[in-house]
C-alpha atoms as a PDB file:
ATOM      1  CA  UNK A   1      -2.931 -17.374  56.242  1.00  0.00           C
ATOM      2  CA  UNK A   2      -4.204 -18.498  53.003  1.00  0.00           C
ATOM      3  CA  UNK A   3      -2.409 -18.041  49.478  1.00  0.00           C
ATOM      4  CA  UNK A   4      -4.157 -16.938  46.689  1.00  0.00           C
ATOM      5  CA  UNK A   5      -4.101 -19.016  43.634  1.00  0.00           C
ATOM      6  CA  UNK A   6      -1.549 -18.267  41.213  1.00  0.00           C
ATOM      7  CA  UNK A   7      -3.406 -17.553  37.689  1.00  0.00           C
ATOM      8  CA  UNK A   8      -1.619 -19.020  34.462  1.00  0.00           C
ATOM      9  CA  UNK A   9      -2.675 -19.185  30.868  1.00  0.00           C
ATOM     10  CA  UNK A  10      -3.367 -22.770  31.205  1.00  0.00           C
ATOM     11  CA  UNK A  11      -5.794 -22.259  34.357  1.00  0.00           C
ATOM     12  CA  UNK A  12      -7.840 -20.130  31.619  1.00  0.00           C
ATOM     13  CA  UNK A  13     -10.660 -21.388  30.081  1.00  0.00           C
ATOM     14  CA  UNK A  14      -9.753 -21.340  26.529  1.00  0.00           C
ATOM     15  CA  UNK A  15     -12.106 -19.384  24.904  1.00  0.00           C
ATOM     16  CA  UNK A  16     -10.877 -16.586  26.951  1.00  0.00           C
ATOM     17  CA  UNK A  17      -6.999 -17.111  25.873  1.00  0.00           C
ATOM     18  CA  UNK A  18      -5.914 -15.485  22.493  1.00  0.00           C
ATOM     19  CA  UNK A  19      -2.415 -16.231  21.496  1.00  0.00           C
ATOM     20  CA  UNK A  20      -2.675 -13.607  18.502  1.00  0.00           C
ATOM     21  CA  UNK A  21      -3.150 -10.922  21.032  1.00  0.00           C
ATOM     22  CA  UNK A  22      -0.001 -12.183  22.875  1.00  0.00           C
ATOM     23  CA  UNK A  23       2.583 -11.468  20.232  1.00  0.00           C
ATOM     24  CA  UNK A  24       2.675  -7.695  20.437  1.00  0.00           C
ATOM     25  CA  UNK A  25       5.547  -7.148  18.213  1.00  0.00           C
ATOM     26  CA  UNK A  26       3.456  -8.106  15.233  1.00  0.00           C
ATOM     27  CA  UNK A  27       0.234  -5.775  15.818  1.00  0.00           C
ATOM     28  CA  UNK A  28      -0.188  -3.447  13.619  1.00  0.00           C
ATOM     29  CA  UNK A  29       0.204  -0.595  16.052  1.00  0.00           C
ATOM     30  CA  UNK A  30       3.696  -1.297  16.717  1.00  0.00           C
ATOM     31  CA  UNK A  31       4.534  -2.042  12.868  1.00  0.00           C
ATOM     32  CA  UNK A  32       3.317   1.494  11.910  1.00  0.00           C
ATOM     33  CA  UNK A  33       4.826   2.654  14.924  1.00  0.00           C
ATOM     34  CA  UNK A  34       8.491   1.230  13.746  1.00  0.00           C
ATOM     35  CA  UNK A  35       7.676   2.551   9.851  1.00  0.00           C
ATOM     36  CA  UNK A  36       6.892   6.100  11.545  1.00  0.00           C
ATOM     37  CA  UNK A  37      10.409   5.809  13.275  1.00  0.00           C
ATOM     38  CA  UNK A  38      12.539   5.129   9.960  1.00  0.00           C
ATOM     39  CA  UNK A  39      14.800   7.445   8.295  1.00  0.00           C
ATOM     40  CA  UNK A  40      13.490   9.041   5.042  1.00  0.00           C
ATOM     41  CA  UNK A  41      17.267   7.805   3.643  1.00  0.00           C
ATOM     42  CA  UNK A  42      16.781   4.146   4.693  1.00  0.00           C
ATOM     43  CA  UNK A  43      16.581   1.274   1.810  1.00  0.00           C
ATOM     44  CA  UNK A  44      12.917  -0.007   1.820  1.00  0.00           C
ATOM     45  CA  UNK A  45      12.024  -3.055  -0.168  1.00  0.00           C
ATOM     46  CA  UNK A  46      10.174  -1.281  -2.551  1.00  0.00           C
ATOM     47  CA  UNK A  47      13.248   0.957  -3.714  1.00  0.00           C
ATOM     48  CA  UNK A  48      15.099   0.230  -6.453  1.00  0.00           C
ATOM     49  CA  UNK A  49      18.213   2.435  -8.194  1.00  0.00           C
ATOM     50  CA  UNK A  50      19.388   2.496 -11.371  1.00  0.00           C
ATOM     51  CA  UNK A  51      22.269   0.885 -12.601  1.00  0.00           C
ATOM     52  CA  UNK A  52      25.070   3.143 -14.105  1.00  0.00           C
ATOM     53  CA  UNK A  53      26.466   2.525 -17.619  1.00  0.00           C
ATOM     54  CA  UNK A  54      24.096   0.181 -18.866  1.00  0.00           C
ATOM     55  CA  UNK A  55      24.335   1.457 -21.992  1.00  0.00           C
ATOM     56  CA  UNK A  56      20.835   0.765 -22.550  1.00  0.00           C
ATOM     57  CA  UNK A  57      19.438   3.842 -21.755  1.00  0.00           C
ATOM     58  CA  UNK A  58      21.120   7.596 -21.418  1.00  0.00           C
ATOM     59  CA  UNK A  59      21.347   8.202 -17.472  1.00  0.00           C
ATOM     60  CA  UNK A  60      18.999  11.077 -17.460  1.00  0.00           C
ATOM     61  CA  UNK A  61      16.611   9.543 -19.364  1.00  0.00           C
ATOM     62  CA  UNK A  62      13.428   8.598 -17.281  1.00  0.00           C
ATOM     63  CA  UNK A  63      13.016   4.798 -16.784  1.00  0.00           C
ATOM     64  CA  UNK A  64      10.125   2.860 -15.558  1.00  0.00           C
ATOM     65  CA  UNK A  65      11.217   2.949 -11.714  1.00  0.00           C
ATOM     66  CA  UNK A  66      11.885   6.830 -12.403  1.00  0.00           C
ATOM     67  CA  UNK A  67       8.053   7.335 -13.421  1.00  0.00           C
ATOM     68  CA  UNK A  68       6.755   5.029 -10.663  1.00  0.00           C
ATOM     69  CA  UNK A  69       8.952   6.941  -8.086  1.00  0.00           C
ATOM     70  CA  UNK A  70       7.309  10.772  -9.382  1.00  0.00           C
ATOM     71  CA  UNK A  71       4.135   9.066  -9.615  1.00  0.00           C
ATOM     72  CA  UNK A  72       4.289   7.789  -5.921  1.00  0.00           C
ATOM     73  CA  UNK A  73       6.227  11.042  -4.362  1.00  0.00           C
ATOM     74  CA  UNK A  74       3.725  13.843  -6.425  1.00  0.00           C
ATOM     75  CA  UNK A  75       0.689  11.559  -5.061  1.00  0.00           C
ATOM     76  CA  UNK A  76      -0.943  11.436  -8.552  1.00  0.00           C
ATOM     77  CA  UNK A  77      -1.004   8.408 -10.740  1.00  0.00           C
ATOM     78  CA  UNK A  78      -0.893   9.031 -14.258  1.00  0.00           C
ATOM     79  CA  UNK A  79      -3.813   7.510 -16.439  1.00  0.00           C
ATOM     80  CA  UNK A  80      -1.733   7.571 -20.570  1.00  0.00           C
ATOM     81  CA  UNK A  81      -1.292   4.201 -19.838  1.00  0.00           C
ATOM     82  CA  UNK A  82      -5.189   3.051 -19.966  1.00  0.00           C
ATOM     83  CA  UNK A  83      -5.445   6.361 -22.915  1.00  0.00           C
ATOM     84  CA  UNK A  84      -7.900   4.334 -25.491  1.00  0.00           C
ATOM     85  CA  UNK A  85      -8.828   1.670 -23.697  1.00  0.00           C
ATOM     86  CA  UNK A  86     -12.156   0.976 -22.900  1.00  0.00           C
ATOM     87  CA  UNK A  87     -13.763   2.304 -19.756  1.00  0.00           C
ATOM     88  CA  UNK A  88     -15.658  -0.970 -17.759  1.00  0.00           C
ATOM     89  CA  UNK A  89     -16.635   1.479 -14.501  1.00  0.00           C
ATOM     90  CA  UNK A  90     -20.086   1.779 -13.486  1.00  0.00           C
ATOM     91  CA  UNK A  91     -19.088   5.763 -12.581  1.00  0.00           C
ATOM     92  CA  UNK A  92     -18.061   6.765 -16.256  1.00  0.00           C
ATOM     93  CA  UNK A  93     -17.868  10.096 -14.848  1.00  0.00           C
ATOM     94  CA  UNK A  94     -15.895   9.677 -12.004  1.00  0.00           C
ATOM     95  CA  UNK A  95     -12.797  10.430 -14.042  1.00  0.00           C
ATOM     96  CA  UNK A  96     -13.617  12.934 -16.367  1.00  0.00           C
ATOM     97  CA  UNK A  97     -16.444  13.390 -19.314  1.00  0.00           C
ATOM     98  CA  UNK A  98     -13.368  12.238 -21.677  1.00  0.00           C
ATOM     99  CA  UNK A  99     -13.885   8.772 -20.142  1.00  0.00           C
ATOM    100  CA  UNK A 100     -17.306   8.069 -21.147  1.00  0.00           C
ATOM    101  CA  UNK A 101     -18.297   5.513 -23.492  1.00  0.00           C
ATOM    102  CA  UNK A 102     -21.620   6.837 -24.873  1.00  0.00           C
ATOM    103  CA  UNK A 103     -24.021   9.201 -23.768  1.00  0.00           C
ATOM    104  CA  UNK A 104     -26.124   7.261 -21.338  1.00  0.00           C
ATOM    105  CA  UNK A 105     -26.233   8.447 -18.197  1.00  0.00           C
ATOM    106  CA  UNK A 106     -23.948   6.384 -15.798  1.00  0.00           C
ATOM    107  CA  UNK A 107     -25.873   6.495 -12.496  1.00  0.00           C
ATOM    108  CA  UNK A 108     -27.732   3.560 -13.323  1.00  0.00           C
ATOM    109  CA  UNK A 109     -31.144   4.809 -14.040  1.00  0.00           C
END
């Protein structure tokens, strides 16, 4: 009786081999897959607490990281920070009539 070849990797030609596709614990389907699986109560690297007694600052007085954190749990990013500031976007109106600079229209005719 006759054995088959065994195939390898290195009997491959090596266009056909790709060694990105072989390291399946960094696709992205298994990192969202692990960052579905966390704990709402885990540290993440983005998280950040506030040190107590600073003196700085009263403790319920809203920070920085406090603002950021509302921001990013309410899903809507407050614009007072660019209040005044010149508006560069092709869209003027995209954002509100507030935002426009003059009263050209903005769609570019």
């Amino acid at each position: 009786m006759i054995d088959k070849p065994e195939k390898n990797k290195n009997s491959q030609a090596p266009e056909l081999y790709n060694d990105e596709q072989e390291d399946e614990s960094s696709q992205s389907q298994e990192i969202a897959e692990e960052a579905r699986k966390r704990m709402p109560d885990e540290d993440r690297a983005t998280e950040s607490t506030k040190k107590r007694g600073s003196g700085i600052m009263g403790e319920d007085s809203q920070d920085l990281v406090d603002h950021m954190k509302d921001m990013e749990q309410s899903g809507r990013i407050d614009m007072a920070a660019y209040r005044g500031e010149d508006n560069l976007d092709d869209n003027e109106d995209k954002y509100d009539r507030s935002n426009r600079v003059d009263d050209l229209p903005s769609d570019g005719s």
